[in-house]
PDB file of N, CA and C in Angstrom:
ATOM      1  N   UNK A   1      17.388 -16.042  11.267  1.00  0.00           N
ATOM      2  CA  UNK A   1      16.086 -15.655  10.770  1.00  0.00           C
ATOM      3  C   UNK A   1      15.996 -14.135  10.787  1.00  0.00           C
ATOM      4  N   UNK A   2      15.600 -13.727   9.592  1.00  0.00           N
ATOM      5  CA  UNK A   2      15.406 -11.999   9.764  1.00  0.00           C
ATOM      6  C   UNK A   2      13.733 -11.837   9.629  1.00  0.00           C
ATOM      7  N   UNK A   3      13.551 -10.856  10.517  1.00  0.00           N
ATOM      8  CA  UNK A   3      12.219 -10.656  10.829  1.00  0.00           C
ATOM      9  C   UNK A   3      11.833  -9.268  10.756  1.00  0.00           C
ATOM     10  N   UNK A   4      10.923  -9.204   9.882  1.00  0.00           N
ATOM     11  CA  UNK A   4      10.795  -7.572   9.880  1.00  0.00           C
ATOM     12  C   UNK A   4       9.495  -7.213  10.370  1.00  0.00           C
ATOM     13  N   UNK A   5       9.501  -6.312  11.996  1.00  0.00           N
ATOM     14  CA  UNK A   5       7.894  -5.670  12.185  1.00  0.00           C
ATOM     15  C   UNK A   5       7.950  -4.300  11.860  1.00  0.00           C
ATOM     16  N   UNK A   6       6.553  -4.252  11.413  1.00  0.00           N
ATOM     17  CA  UNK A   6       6.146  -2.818  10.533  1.00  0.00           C
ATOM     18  C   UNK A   6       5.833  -2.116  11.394  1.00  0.00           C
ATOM     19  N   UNK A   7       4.927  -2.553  12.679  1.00  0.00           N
ATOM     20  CA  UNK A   7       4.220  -1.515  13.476  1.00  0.00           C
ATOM     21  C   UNK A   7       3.196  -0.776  12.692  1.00  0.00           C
ATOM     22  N   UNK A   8       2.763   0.374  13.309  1.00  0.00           N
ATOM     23  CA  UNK A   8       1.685   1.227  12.252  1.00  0.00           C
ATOM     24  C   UNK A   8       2.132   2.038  11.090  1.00  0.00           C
ATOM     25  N   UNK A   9       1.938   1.206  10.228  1.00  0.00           N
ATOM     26  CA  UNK A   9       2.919   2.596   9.080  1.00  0.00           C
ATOM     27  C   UNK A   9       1.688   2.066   7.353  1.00  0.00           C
ATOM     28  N   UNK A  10       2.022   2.686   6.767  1.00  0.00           N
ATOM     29  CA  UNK A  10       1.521   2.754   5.387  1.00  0.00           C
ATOM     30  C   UNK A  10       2.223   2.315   4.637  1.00  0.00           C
ATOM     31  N   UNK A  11       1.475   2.050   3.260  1.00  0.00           N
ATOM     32  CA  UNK A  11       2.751   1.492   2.004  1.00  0.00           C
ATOM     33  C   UNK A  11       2.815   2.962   1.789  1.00  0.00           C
ATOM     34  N   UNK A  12       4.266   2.813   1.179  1.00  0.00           N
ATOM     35  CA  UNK A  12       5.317   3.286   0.563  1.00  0.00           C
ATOM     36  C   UNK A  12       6.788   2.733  -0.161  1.00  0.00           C
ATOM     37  N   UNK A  13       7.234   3.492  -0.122  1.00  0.00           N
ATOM     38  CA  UNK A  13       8.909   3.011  -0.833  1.00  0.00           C
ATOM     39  C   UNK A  13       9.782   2.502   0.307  1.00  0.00           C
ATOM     40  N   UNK A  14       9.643   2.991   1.453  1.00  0.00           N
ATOM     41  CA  UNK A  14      10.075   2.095   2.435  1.00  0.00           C
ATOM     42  C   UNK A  14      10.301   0.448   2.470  1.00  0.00           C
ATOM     43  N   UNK A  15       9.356   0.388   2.185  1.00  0.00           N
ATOM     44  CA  UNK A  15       9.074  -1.204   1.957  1.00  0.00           C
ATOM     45  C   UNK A  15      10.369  -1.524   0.935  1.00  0.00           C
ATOM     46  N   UNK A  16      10.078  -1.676  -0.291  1.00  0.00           N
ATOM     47  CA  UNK A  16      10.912  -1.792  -1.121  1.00  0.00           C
ATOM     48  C   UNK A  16      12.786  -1.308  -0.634  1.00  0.00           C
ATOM     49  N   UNK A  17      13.022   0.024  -0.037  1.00  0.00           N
ATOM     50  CA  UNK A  17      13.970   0.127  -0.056  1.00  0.00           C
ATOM     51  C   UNK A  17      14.390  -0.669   1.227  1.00  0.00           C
ATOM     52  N   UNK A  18      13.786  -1.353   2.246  1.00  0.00           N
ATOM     53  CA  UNK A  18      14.438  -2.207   2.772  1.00  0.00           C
ATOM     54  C   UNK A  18      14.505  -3.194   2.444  1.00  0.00           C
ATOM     55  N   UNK A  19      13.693  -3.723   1.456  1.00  0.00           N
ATOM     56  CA  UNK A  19      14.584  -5.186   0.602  1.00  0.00           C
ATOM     57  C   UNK A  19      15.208  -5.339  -0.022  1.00  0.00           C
ATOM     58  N   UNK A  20      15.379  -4.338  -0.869  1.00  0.00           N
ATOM     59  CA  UNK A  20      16.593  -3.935  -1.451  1.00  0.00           C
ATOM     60  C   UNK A  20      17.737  -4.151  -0.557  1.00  0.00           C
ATOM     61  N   UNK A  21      17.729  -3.415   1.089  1.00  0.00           N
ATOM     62  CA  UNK A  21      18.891  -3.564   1.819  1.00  0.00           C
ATOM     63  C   UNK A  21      18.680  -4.755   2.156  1.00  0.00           C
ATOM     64  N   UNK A  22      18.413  -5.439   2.948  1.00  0.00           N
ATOM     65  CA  UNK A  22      18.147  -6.635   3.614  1.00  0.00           C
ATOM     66  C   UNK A  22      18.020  -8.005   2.400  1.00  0.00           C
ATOM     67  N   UNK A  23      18.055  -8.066   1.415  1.00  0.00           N
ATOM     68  CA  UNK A  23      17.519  -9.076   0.179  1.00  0.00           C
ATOM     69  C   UNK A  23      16.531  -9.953   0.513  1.00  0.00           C
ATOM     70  N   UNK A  24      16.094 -10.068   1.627  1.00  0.00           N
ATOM     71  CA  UNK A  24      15.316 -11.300   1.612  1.00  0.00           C
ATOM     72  C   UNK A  24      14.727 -11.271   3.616  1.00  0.00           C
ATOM     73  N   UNK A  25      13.262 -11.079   3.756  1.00  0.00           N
ATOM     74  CA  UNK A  25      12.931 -10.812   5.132  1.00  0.00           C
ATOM     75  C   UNK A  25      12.303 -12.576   4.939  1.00  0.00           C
ATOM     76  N   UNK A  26      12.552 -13.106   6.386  1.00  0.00           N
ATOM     77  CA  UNK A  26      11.737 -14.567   6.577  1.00  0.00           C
ATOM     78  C   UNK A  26      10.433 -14.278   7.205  1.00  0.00           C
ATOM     79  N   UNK A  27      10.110 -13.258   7.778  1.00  0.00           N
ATOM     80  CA  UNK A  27       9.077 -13.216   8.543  1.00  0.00           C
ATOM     81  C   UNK A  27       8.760 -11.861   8.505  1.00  0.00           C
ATOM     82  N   UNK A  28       7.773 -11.348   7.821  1.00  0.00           N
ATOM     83  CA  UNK A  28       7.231  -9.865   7.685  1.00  0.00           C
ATOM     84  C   UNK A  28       5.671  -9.766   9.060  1.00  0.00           C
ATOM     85  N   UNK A  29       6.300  -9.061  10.144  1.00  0.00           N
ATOM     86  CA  UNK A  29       4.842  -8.862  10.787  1.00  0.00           C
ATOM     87  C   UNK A  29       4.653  -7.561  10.257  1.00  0.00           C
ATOM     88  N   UNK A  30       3.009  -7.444   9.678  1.00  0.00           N
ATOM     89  CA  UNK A  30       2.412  -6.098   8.846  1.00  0.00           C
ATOM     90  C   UNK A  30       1.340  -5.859   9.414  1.00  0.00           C
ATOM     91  N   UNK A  31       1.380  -4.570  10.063  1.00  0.00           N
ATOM     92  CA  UNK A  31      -0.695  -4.099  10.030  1.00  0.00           C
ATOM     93  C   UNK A  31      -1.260  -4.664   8.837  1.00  0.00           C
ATOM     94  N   UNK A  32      -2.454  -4.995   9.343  1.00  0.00           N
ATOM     95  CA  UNK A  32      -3.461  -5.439   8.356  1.00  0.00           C
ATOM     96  C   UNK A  32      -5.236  -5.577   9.241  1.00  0.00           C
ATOM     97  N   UNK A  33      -5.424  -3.973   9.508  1.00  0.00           N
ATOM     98  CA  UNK A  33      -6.413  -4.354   9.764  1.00  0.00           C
ATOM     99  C   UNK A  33      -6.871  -2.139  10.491  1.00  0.00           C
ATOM    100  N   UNK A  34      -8.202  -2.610  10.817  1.00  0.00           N
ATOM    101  CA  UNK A  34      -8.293  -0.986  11.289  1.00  0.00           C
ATOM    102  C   UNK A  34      -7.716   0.228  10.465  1.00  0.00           C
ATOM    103  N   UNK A  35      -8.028  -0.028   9.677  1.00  0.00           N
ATOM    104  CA  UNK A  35      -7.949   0.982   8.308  1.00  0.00           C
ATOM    105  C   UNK A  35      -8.922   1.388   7.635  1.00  0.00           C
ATOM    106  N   UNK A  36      -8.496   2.429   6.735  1.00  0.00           N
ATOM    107  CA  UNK A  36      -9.245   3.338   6.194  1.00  0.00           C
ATOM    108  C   UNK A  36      -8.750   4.445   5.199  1.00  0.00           C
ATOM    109  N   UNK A  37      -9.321   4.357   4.448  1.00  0.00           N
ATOM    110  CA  UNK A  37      -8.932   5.169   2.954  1.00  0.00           C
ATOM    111  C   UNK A  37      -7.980   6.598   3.457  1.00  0.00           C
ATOM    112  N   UNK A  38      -8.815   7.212   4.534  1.00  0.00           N
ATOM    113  CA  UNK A  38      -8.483   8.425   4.985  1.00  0.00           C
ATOM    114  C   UNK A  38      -6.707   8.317   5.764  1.00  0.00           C
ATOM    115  N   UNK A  39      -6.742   6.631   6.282  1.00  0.00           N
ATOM    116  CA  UNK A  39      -5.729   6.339   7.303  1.00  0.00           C
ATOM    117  C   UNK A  39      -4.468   5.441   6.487  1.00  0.00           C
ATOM    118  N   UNK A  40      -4.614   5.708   5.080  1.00  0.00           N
ATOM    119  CA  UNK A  40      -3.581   5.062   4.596  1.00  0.00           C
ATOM    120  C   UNK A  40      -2.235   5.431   4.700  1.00  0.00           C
ATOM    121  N   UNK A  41      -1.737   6.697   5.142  1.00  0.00           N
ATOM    122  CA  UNK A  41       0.062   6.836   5.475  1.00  0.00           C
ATOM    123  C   UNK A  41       0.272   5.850   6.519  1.00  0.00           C
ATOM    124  N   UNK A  42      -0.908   5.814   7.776  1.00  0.00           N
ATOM    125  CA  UNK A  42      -0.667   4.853   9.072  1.00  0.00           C
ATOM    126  C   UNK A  42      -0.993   3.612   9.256  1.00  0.00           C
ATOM    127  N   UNK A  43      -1.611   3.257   8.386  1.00  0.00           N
ATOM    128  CA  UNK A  43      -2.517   1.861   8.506  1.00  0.00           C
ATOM    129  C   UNK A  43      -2.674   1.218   6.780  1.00  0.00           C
ATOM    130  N   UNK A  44      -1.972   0.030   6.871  1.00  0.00           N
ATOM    131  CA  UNK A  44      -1.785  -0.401   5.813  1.00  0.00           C
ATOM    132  C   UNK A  44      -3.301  -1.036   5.065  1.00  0.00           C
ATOM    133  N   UNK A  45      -3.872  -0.823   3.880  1.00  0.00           N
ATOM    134  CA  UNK A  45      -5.252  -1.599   3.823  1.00  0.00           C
ATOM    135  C   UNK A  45      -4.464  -2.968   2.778  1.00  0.00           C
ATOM    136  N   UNK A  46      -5.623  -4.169   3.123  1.00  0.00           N
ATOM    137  CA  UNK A  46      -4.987  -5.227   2.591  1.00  0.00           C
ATOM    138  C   UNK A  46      -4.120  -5.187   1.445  1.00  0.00           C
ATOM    139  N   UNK A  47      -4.678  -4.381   0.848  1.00  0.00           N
ATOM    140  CA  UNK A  47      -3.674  -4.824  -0.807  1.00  0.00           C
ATOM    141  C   UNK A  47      -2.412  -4.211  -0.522  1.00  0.00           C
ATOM    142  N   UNK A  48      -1.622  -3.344   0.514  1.00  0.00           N
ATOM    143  CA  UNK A  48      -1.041  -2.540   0.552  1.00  0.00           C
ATOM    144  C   UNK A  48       0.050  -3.749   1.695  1.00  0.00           C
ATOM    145  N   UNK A  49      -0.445  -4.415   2.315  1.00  0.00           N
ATOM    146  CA  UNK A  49       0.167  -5.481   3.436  1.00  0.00           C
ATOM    147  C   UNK A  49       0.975  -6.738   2.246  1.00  0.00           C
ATOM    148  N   UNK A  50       0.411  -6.950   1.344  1.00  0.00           N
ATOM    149  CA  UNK A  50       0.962  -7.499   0.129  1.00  0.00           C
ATOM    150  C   UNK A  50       2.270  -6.943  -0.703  1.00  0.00           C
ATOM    151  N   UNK A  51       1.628  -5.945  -1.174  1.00  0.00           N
ATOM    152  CA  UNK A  51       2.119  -5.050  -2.057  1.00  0.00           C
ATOM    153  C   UNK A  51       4.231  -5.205  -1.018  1.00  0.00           C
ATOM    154  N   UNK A  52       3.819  -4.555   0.137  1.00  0.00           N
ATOM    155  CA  UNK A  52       4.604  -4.460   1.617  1.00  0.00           C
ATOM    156  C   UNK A  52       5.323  -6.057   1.876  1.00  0.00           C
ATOM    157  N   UNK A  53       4.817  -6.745   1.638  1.00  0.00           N
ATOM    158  CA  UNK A  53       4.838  -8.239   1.825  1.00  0.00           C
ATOM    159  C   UNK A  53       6.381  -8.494   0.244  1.00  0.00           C
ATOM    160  N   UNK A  54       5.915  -7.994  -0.779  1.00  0.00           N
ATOM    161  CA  UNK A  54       6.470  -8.458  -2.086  1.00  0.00           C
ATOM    162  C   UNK A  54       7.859  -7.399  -2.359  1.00  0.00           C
ATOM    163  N   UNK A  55       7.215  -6.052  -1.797  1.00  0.00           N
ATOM    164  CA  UNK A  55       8.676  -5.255  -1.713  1.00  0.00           C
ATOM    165  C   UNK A  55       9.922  -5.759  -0.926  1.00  0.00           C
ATOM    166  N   UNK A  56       9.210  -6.523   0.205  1.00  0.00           N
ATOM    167  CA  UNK A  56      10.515  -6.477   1.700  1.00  0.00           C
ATOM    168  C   UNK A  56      10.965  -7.701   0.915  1.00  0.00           C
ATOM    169  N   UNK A  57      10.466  -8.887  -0.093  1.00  0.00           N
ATOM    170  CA  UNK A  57      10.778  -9.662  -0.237  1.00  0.00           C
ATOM    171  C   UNK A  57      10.800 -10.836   0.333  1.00  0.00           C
ATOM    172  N   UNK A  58       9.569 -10.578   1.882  1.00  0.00           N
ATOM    173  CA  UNK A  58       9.483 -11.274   2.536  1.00  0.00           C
ATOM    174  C   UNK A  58       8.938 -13.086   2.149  1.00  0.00           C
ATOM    175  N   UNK A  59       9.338 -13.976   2.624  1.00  0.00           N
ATOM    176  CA  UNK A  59       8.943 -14.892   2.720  1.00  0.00           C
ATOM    177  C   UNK A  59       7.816 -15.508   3.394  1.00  0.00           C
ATOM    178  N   UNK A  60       7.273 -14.797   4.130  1.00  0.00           N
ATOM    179  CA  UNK A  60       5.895 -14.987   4.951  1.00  0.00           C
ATOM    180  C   UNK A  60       5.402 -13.793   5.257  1.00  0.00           C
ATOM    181  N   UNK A  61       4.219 -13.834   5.761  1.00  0.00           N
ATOM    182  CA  UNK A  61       3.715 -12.489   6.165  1.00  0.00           C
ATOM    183  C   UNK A  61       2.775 -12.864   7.283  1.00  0.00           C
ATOM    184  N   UNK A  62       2.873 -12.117   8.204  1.00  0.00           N
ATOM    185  CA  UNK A  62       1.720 -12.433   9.691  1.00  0.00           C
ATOM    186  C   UNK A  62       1.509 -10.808   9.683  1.00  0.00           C
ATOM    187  N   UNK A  63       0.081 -10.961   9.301  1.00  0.00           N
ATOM    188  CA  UNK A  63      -0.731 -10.159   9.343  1.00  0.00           C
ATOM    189  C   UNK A  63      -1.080  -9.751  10.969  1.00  0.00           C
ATOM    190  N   UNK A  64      -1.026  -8.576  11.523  1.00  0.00           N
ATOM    191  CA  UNK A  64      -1.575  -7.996  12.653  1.00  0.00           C
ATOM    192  C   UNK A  64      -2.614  -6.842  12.476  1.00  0.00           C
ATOM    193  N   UNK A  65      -3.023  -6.834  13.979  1.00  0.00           N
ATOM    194  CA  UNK A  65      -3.473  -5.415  14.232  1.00  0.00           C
ATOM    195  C   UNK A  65      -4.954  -5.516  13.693  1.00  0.00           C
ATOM    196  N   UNK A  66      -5.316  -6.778  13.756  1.00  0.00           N
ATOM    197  CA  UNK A  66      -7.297  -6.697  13.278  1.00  0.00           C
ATOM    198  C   UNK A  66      -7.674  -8.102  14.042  1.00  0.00           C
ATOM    199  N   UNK A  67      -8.784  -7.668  14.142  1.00  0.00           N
ATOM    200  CA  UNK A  67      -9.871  -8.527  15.154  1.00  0.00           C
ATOM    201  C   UNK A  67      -9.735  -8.891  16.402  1.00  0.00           C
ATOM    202  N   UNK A  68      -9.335  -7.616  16.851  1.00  0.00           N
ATOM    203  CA  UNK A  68      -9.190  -7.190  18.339  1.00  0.00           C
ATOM    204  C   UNK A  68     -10.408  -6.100  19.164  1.00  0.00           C
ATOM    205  N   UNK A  69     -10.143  -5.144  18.201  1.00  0.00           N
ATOM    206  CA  UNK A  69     -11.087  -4.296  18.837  1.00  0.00           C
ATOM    207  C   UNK A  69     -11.212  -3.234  17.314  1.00  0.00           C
ATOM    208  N   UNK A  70     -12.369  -2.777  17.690  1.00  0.00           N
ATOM    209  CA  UNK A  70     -13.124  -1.788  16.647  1.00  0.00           C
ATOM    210  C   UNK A  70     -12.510  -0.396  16.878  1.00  0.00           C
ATOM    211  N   UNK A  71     -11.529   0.077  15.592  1.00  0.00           N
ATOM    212  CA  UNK A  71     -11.398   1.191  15.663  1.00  0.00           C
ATOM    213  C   UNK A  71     -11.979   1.713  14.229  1.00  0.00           C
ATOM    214  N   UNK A  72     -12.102   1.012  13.186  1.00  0.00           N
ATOM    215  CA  UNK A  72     -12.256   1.153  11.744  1.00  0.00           C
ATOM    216  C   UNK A  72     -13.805   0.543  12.100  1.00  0.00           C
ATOM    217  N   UNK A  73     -14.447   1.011  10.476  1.00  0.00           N
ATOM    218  CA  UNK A  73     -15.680   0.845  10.307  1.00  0.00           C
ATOM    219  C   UNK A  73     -15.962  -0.568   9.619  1.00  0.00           C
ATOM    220  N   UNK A  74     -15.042  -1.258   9.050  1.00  0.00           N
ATOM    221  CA  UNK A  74     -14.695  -2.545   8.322  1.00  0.00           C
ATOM    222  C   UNK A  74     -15.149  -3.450  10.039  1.00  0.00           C
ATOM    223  N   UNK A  75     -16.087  -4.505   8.879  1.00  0.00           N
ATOM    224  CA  UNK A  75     -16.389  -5.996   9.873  1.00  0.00           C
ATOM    225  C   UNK A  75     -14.838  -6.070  10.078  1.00  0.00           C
ATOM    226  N   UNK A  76     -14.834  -6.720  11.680  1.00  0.00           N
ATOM    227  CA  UNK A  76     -13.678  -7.466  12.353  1.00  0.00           C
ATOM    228  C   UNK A  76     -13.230  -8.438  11.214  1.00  0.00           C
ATOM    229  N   UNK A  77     -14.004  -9.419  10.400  1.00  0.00           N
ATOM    230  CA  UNK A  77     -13.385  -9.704   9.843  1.00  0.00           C
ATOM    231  C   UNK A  77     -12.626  -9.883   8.475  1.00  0.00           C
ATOM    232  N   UNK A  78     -13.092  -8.484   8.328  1.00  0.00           N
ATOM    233  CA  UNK A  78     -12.713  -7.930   6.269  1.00  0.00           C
ATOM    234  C   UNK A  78     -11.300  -7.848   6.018  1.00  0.00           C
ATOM    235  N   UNK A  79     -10.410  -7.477   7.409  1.00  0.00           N
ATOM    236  CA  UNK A  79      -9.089  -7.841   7.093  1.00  0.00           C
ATOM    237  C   UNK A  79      -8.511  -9.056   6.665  1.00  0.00           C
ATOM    238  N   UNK A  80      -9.269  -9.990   7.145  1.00  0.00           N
ATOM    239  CA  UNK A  80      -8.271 -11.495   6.918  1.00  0.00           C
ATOM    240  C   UNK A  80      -9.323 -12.261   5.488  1.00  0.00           C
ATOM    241  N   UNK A  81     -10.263 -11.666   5.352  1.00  0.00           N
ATOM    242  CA  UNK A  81     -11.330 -12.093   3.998  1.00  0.00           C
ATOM    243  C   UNK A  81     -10.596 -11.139   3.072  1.00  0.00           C
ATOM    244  N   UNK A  82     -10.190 -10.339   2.804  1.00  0.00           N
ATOM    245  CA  UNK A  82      -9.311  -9.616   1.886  1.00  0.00           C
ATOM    246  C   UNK A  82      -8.589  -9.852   1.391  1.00  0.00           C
ATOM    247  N   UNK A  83      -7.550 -10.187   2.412  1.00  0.00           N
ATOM    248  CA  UNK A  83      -5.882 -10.368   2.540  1.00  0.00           C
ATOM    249  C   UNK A  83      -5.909 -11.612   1.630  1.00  0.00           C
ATOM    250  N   UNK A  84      -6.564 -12.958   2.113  1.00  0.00           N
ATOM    251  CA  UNK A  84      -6.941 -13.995   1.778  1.00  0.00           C
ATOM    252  C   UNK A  84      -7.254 -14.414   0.246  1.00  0.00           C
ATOM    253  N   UNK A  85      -7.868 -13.465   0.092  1.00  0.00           N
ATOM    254  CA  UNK A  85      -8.161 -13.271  -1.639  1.00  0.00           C
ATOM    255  C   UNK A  85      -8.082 -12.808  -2.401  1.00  0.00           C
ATOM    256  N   UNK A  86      -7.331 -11.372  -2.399  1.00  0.00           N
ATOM    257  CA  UNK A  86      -6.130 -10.586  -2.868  1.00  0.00           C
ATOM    258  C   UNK A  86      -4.880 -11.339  -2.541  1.00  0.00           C
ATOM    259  N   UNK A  87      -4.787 -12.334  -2.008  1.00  0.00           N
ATOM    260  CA  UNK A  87      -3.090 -13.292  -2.011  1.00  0.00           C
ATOM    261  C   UNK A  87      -3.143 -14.618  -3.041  1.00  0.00           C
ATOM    262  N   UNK A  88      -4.192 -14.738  -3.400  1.00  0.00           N
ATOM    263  CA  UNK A  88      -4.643 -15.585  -4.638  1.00  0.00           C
ATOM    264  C   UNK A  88      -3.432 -15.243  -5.857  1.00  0.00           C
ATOM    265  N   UNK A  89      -3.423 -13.905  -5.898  1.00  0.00           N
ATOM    266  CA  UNK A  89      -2.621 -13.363  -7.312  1.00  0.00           C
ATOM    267  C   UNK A  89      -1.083 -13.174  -6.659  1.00  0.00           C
ATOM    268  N   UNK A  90      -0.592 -13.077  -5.536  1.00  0.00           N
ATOM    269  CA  UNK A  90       0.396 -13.070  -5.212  1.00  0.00           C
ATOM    270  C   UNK A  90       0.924 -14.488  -4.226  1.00  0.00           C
ATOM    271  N   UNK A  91       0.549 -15.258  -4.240  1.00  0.00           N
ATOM    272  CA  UNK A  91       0.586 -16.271  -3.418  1.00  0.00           C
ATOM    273  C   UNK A  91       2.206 -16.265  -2.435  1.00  0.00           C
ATOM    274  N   UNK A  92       1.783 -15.964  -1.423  1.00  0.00           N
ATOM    275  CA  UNK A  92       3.052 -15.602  -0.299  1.00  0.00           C
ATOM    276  C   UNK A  92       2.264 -16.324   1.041  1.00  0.00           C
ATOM    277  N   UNK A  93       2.980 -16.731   1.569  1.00  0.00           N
ATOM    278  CA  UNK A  93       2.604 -17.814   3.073  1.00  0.00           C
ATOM    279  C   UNK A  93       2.163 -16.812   3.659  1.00  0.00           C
ATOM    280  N   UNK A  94       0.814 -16.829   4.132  1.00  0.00           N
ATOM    281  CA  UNK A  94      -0.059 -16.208   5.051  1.00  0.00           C
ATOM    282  C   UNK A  94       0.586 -16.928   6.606  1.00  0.00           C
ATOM    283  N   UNK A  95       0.889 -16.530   7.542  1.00  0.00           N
ATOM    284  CA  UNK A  95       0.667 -16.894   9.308  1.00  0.00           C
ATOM    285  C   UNK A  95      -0.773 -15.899   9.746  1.00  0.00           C
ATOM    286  N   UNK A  96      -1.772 -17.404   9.906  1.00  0.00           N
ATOM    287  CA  UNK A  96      -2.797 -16.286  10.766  1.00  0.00           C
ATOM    288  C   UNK A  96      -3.421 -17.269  12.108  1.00  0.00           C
ATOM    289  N   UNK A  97      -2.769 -17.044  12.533  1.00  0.00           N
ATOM    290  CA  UNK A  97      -3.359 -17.842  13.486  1.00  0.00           C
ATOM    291  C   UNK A  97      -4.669 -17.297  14.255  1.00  0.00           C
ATOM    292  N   UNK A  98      -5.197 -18.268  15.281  1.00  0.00           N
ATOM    293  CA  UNK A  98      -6.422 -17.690  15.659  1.00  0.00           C
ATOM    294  C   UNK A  98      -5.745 -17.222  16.896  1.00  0.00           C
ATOM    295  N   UNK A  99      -6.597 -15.896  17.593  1.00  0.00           N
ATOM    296  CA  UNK A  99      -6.057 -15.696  18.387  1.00  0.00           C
ATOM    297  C   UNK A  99      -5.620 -16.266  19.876  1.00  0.00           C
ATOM    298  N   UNK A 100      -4.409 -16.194  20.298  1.00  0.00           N
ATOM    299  CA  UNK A 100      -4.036 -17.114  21.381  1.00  0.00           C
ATOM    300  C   UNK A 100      -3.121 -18.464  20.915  1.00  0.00           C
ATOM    301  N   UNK A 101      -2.787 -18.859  19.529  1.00  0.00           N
ATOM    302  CA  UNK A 101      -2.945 -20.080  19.223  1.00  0.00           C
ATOM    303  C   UNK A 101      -1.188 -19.993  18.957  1.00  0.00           C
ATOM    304  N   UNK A 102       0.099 -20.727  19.669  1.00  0.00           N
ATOM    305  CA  UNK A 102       1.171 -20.823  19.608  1.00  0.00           C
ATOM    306  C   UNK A 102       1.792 -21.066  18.064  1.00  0.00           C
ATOM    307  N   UNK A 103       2.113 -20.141  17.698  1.00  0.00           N
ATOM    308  CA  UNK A 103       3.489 -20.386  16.016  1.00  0.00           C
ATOM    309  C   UNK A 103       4.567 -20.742  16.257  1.00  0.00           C
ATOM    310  N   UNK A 104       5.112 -21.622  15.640  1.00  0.00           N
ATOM    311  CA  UNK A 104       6.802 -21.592  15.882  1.00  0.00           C
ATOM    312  C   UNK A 104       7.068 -20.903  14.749  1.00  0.00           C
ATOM    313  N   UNK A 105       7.891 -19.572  15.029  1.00  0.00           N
ATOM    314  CA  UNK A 105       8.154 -18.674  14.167  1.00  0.00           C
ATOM    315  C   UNK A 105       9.137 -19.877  13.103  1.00  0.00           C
ATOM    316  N   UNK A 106       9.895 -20.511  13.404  1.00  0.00           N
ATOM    317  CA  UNK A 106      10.817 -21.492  12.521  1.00  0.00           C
ATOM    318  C   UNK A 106      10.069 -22.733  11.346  1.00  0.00           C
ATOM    319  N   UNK A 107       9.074 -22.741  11.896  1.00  0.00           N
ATOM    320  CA  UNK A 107       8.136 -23.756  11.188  1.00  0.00           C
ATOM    321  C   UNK A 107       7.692 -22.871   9.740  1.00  0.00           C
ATOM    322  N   UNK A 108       8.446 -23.240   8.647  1.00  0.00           N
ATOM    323  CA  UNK A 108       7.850 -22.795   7.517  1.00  0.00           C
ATOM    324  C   UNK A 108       7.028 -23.304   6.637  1.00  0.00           C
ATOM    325  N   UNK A 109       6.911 -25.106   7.071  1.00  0.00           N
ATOM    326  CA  UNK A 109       5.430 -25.546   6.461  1.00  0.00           C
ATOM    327  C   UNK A 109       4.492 -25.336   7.000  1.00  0.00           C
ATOM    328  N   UNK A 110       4.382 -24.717   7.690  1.00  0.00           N
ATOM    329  CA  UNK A 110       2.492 -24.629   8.474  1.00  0.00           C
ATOM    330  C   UNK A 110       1.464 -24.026   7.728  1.00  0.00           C
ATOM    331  N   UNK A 111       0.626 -24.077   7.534  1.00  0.00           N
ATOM    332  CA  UNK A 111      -0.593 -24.046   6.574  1.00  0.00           C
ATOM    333  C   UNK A 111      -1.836 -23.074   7.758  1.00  0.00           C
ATOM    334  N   UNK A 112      -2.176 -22.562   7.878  1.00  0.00           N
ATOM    335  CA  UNK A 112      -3.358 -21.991   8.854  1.00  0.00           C
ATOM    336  C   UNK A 112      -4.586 -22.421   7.884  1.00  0.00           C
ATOM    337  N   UNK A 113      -5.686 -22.525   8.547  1.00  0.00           N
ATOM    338  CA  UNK A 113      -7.035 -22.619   8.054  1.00  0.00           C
ATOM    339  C   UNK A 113      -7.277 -21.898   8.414  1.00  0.00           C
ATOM    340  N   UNK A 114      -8.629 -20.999   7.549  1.00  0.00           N
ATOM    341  CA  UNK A 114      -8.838 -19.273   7.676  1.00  0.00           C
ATOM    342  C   UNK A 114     -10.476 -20.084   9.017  1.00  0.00           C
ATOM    343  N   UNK A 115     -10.106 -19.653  10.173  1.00  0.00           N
ATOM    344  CA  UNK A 115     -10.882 -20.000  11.341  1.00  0.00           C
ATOM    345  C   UNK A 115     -11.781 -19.018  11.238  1.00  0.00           C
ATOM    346  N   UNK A 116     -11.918 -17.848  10.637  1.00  0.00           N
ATOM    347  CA  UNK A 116     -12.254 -16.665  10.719  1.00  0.00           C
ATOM    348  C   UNK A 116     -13.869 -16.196   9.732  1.00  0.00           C
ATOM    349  N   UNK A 117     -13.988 -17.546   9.181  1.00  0.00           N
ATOM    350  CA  UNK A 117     -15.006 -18.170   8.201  1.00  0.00           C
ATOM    351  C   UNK A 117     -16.144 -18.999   8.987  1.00  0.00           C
ATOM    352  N   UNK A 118     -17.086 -18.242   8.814  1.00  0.00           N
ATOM    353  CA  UNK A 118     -18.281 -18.660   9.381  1.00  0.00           C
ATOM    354  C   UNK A 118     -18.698 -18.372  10.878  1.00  0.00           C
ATOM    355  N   UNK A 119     -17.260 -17.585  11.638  1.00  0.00           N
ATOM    356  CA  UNK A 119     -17.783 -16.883  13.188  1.00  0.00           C
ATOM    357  C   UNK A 119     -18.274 -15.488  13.007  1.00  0.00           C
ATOM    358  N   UNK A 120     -19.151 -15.426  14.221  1.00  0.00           N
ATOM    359  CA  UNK A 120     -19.989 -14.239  13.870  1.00  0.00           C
ATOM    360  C   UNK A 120     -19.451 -13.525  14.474  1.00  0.00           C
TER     361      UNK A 120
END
């Protein structure tokens, strides 16, 4: 299984030029969350976790780094209401689990329900 974590970083060509090397990531962990127009070299904003998602060539994507704590001015939960519906046009396997909730990174049918709908 190849697994690629982003840590805090921005889109760019990066993305792309490691799928290019790598051909094919199974598991992309991407910031996706605590961002801001101003913070885009460091902090990926949703369309950009995609965009990041389609370069690496990844096969899944587990979104991190939101609905933890408030550093951005975005509701806790605009990251995963975004991501969610900006992936409509790119359709790529979301992993979002709720927090605390065990993945088997190997399990590639799993389906998440967006839990994140209707808590305040």
């Amino acid at each position: 299984m190849t697994i690629y974590i982003g840590g805090d970083s921005g889109y760019d060509t990066h993305y792309a030029e490691i799928g290019n090397k790598y051909h094919s990531i199974d598991l992309a962990i991407l910031d996706n969350g605590q961002y801001n127009e101003a913070w885009k070299y460091i902090h990926n904003l949703p369309e950009d976790v995609l965009k990041a998602g389609k370069d690496l060539k990844a096969k899944r994507i587990f979104p991190v780094h939101s609905s933890k704590f408030a550093l951005a001015s975005h509701p806790w939960d605009e990251p995963f209401v975004k991501l969610t519906e900006l992936n409509k046009s790119y359709n790529i396997p979301l992993v979002i689990p709720i927090i605390g909730e065990i993945v088997t990174l190997q399990d590639t049918t799993r389906r998440f329900k967006q839990w994140w709908v209707g808590v305040k």
